[in-house]
Protein backbone atom coordinates (compact mmCIF):
# COMPACT_ATOMS: atom_id res chain seq x y z
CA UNK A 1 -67.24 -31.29 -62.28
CA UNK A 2 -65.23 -29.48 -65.08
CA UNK A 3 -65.58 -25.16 -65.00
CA UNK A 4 -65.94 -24.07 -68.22
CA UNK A 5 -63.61 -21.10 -68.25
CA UNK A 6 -65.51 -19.26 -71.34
CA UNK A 7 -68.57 -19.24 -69.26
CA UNK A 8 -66.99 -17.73 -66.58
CA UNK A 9 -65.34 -15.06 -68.79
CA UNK A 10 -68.61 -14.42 -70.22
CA UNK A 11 -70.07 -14.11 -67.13
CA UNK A 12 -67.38 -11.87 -65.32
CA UNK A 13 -67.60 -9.57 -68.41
CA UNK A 14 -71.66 -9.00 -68.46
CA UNK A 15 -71.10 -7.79 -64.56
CA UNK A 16 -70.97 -4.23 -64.26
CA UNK A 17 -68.20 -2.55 -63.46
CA UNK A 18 -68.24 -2.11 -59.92
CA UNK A 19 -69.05 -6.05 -59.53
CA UNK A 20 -65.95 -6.65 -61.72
CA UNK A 21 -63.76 -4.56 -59.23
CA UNK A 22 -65.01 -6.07 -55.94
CA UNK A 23 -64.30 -9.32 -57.64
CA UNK A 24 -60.63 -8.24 -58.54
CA UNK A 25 -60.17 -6.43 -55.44
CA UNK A 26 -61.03 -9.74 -53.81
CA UNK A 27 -58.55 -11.44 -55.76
CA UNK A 28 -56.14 -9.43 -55.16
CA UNK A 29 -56.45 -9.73 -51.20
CA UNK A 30 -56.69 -13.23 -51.27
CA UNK A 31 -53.10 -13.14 -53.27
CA UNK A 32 -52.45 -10.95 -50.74
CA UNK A 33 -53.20 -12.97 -47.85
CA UNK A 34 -51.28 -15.68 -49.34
CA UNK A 35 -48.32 -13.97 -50.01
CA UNK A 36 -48.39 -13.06 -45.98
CA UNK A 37 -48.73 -16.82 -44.62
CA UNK A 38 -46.43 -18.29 -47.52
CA UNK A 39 -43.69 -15.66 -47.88
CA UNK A 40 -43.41 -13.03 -45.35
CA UNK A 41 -44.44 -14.93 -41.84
CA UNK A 42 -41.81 -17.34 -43.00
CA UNK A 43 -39.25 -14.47 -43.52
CA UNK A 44 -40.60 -12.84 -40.23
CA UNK A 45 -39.73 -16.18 -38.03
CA UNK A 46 -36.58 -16.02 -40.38
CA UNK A 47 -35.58 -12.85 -38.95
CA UNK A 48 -36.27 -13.07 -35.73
CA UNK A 49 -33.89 -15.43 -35.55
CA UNK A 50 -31.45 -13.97 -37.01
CA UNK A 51 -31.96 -11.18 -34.53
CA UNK A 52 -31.97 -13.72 -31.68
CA UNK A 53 -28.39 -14.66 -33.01
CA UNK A 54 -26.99 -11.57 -33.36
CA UNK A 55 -28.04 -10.96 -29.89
CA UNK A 56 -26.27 -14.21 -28.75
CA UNK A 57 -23.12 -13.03 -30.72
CA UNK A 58 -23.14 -9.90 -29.24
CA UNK A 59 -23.44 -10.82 -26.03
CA UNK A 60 -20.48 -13.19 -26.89
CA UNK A 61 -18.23 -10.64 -28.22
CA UNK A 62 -18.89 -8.39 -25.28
CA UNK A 63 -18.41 -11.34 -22.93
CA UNK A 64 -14.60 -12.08 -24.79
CA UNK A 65 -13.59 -8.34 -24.57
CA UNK A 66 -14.43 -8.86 -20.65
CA UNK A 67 -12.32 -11.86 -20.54
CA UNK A 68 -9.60 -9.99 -22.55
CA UNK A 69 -9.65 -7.11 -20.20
CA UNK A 70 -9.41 -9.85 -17.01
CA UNK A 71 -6.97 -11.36 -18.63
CA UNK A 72 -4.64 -8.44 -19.12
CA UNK A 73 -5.44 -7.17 -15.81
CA UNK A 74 -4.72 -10.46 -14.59
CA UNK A 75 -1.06 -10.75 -16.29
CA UNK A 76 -0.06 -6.92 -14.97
CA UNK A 77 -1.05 -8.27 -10.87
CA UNK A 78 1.14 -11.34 -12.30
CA UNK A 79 3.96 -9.29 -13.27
CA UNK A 80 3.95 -6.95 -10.51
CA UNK A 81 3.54 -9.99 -8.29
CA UNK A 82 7.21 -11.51 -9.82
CA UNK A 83 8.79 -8.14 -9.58
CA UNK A 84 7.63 -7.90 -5.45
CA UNK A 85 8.97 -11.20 -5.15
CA UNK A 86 12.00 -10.88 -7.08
CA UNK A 87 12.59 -7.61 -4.89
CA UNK A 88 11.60 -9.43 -1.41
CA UNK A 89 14.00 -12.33 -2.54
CA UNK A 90 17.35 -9.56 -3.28
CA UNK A 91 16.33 -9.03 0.72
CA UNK A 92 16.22 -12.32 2.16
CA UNK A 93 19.69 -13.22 3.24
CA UNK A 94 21.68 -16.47 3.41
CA UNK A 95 21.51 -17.64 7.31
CA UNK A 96 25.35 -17.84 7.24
CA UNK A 97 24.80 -13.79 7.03
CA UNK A 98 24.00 -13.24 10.53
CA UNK A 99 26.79 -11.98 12.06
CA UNK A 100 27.05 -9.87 9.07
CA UNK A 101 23.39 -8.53 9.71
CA UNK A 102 23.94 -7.50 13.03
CA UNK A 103 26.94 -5.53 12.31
CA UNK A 104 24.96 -3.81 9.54
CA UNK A 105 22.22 -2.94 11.99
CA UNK A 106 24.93 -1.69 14.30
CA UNK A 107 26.44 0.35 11.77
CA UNK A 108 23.00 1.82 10.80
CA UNK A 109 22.41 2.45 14.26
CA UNK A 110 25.20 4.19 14.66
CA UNK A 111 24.82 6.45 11.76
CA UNK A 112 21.62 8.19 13.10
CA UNK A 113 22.84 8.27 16.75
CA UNK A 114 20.94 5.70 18.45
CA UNK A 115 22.42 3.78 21.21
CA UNK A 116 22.41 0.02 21.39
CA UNK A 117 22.17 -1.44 24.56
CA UNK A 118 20.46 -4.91 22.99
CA UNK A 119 21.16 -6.75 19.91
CA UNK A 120 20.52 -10.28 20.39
CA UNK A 121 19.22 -12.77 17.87
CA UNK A 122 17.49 -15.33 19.65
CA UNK A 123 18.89 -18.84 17.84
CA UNK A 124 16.38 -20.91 20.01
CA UNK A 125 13.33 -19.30 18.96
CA UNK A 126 14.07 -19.47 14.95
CA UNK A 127 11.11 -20.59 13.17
CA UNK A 128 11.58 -22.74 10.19
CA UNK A 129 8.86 -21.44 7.38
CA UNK A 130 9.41 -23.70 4.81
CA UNK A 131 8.43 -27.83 4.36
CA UNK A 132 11.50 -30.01 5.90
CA UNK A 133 11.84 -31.56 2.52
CA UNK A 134 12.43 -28.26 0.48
CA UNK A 135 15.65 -27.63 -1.07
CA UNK A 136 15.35 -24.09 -0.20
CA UNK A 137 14.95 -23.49 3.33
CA UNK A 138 13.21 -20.39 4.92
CA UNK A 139 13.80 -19.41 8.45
CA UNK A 140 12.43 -16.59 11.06
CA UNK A 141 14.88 -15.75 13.45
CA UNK A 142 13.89 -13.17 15.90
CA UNK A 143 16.56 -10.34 16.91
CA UNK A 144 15.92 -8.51 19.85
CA UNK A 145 16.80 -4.38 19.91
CA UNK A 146 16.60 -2.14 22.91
CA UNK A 147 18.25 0.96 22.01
CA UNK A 148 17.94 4.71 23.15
CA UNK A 149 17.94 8.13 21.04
CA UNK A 150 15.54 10.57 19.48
CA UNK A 151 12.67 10.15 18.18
CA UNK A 152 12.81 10.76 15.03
CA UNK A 153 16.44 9.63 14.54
CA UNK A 154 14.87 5.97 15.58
CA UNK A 155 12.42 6.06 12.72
CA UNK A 156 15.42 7.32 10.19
CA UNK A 157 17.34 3.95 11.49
CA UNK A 158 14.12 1.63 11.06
CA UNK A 159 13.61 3.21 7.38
CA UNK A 160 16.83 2.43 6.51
CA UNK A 161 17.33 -1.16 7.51
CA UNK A 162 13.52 -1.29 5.78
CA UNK A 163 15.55 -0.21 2.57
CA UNK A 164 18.99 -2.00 3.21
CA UNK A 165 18.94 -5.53 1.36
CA UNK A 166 17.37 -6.93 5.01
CA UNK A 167 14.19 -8.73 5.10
CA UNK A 168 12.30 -8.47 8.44
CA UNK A 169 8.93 -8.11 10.15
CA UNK A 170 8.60 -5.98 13.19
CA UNK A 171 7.04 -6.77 15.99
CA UNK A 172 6.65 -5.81 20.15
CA UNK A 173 7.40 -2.73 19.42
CA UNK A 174 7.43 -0.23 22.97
CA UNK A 175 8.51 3.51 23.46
CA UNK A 176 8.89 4.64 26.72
CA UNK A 177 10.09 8.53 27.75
CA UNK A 178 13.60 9.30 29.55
CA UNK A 179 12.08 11.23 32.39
CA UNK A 180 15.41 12.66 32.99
CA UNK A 181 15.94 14.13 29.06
CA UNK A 182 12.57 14.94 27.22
CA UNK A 183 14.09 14.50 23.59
CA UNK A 184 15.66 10.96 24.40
CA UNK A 185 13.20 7.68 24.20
CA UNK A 186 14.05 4.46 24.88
CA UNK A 187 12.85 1.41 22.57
CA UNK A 188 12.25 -2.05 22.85
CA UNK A 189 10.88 -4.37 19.85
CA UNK A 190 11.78 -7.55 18.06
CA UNK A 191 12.49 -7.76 14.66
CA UNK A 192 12.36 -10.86 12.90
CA UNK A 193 14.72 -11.39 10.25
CA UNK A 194 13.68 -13.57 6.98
CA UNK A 195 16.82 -15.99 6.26
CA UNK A 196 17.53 -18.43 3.54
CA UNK A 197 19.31 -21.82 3.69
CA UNK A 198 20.69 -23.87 0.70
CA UNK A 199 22.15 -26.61 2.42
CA UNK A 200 19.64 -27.27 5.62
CA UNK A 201 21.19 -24.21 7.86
């Protein structure tokens, strides 16, 4: 069936004129309508993913500035880490050292006016710390003090063997009061010293 489009002219133009603008008002929504399911849902799905990606990216970008942050944060705990250990390491003495040690700690003791009845490092009890088939050994030997003297003077000489080049951990530590003199204490602890050995000790 063939329109005849002259007809149809004809036929458009003998409408009046409010028939002639419902049927170009119809037209126009239908041109309309398919401009909205051709062209702009397309777009619409378009752009919604685009959103969804810029989302994603974001969330990315936020994610990698996290990291970065960890990661710095993570190489300052490193560097403070090497500079603890490079410090603990200028305090851990050779083994040969010993006698050396215990006239320090004499000499320290000395200087604040504590009196040393004890100073013995007990060579049976040394702990080794490190594998048997390391190059560099590390060994706990524990040194026992019992001295007498102030208070506070005792605490001056355990701060400064803490910040002498000495490595030690303190342990069994026991005051007890000189019944006889008020400002005089008597002390008793063990301090372990942290000793290094190059060649086996």
């Amino acid at each position: 069936m063939k329109l005849d489009l002259n007809k149809i002219l004809e036929y458009f133009n003998n409408l009046n004129d409010k028939a002639r603008y419902g049927i170009l008002g119809g037209v126009v929504f239908i041109i309309i309508l398919i401009d909205v399911f051709l062209l702009f849902l397309p777009q619409l799905n378009s752009i919604t993913s685009i959103n969804d990606q810029i989302t994603k990216m974001t969330a990315d970008t936020e994610q990698v500035l996290t990291d970065r942050q960890r990661i710095g944060q993570l190489r300052k705990n490193l560097e403070a880490n090497r500079l603890e250990l490079k410090e603990l390491s200028g305090k851990v003495r050779p083994i040969q050292e010993v006698p050396a040690i215990l006239e320090t700690i004499s000499s320290i003791a000395n200087e604040y006016g504590i009196k040393l009845d004890e100073l013995v490092p007990e060579k049976d009890k040394q702990e080794a710390l490190s594998s048997p088939k390391d190059l560099t050994k590390y060994y706990a030997l524990p040194v026992v003090i019992k001295a007498r003297g102030g208070y506070h003077m005792f605490g001056h000489f355990l701060n400064k063997m803490e910040n002498d080049d000495l490595y030690f951990i303190m342990k069994d530590f026991i005051i007890q009061n000189d019944a006889k003199n008020p400002n005089t204490h008597s002390f008793s602890l063990t301090i372990k010293l942290i000793l290094v050995s190059t060649n086996g000790g």
